[in-house]
Protein backbone atom coordinates (compact mmCIF):
# COMPACT_ATOMS: atom_id res chain seq x y z
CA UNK A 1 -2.94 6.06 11.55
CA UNK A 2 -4.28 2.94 9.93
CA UNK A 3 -4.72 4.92 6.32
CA UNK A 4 -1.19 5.90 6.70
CA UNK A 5 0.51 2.06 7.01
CA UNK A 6 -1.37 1.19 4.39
CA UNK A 7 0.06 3.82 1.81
CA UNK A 8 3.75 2.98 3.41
CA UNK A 9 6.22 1.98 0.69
CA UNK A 10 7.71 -0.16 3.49
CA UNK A 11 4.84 -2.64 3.27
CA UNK A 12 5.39 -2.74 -0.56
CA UNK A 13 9.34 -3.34 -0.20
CA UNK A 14 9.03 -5.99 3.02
CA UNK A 15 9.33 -9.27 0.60
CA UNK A 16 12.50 -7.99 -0.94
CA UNK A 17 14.02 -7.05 2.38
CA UNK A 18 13.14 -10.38 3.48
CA UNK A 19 14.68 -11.93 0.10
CA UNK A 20 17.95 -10.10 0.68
CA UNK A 21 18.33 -11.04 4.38
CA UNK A 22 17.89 -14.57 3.11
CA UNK A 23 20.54 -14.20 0.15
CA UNK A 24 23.04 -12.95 2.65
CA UNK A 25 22.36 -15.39 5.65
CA UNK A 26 22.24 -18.02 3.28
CA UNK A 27 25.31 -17.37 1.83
CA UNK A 28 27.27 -16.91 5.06
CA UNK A 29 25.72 -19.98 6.96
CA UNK A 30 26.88 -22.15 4.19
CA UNK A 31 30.11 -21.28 4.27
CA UNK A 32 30.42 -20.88 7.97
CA UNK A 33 29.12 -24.16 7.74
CA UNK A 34 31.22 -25.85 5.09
CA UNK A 35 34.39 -24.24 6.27
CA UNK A 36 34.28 -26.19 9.66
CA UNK A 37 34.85 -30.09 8.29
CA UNK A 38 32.44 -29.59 5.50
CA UNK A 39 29.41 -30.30 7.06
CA UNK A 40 27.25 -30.07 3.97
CA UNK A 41 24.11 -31.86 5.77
CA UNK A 42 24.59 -29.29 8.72
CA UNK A 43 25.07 -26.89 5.86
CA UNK A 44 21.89 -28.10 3.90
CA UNK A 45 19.70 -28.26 6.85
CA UNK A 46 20.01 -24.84 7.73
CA UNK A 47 19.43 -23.84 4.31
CA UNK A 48 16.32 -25.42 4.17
CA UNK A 49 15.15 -23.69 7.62
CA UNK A 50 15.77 -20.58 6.89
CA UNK A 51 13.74 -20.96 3.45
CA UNK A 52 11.23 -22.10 4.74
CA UNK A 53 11.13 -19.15 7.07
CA UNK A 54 11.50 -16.84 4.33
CA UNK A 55 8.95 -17.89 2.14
CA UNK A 56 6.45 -17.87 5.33
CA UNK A 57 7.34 -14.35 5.55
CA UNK A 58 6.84 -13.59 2.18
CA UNK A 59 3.39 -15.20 1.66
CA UNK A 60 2.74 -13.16 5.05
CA UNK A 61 3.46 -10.11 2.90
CA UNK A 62 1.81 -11.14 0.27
CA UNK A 63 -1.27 -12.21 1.53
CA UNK A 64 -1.20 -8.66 3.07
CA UNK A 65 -0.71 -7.23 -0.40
CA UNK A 66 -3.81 -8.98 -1.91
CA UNK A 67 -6.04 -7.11 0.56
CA UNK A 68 -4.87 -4.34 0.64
CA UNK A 69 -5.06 -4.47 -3.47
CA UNK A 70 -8.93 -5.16 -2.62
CA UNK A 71 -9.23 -6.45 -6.57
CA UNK A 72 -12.77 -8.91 -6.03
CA UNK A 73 -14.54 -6.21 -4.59
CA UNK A 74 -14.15 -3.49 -6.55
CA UNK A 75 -13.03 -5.10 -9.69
CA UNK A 76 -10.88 -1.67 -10.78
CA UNK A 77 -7.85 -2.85 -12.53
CA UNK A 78 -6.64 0.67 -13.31
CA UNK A 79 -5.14 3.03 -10.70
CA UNK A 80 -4.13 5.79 -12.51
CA UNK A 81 -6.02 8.58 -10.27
CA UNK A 82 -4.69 10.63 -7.85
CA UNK A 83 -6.57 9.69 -4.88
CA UNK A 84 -6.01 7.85 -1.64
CA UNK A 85 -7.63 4.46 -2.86
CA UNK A 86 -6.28 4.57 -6.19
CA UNK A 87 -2.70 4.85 -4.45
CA UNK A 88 -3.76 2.16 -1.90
CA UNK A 89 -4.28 -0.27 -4.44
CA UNK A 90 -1.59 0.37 -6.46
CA UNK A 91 0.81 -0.31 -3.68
CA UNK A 92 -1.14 -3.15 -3.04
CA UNK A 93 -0.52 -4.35 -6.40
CA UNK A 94 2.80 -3.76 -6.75
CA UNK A 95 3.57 -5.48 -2.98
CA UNK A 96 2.19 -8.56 -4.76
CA UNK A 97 4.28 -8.90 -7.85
CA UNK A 98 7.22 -8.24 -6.03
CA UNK A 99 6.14 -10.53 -3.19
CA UNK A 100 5.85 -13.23 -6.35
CA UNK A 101 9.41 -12.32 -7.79
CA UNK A 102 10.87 -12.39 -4.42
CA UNK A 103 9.41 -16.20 -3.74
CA UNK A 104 11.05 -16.99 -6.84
CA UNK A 105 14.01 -15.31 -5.97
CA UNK A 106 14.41 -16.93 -2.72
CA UNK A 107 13.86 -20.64 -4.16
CA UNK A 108 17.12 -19.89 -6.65
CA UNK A 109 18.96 -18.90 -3.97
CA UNK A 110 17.89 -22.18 -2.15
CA UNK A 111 18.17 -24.55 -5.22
CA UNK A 112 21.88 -25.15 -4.80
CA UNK A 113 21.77 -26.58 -1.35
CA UNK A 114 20.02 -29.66 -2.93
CA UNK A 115 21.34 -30.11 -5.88
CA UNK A 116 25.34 -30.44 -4.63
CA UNK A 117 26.19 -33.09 -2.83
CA UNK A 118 29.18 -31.80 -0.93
CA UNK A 119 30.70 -28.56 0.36
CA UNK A 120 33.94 -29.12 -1.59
């Protein structure tokens, strides 16, 4: 059972899940927020918690990637065979880089919030 999670595609595809959860409740907390008296510090605020959470999650994942990518002990940068470790590592790999882009992604989507200074 153990071999089998760590082949899952869903461990590969958690930081963008977790990216477009925080697009979407981003998006709709600031303007549930902003439409009630502009609260843009409320708004801001919640922004900022719910980044914060998301990157957690997403160095979580990534973290997870980087082992299971196992590059410093085996030193193999090329995972071209069809085997079970080659595979492993591959989605491994590729869990990191999109782990990276989705950090990124989730700091754009944050970067508003602090750079307007009202809802309106």
């Amino acid at each position: 059972m153990e071999k089998a999670r760590h082949t899952s595609l869903w461990q590969m595809i958690a930081a963008p899940i977790v990216w477009a959860v925080h697009f979407c409740a981003v998006y709709a907390w600031t303007a549930s927020a902003c439409a009630h008296a502009g609260a843009a510090e409320e708004a801001r605020l919640g922004v900022a918690l719910m980044t914060l959470a998301a990157l957690g999650l997403i160095a979580v994942f990534a973290w997870r990637a980087w082992r299971q990518w196992d590059l410093l002990s085996e030193n193999d940068h090329v995972h071209d065979a069809p085997t079970d470790g080659h595979r492993r590592r591959f989605l491994g790999h590729a869990g990191l880089l999109l782990s990276m882009v989705s950090a990124i992604g989730v700091s754009f989507v944050a970067a508003p919030a602090f750079y307007i200074g009202s809802c309106l």
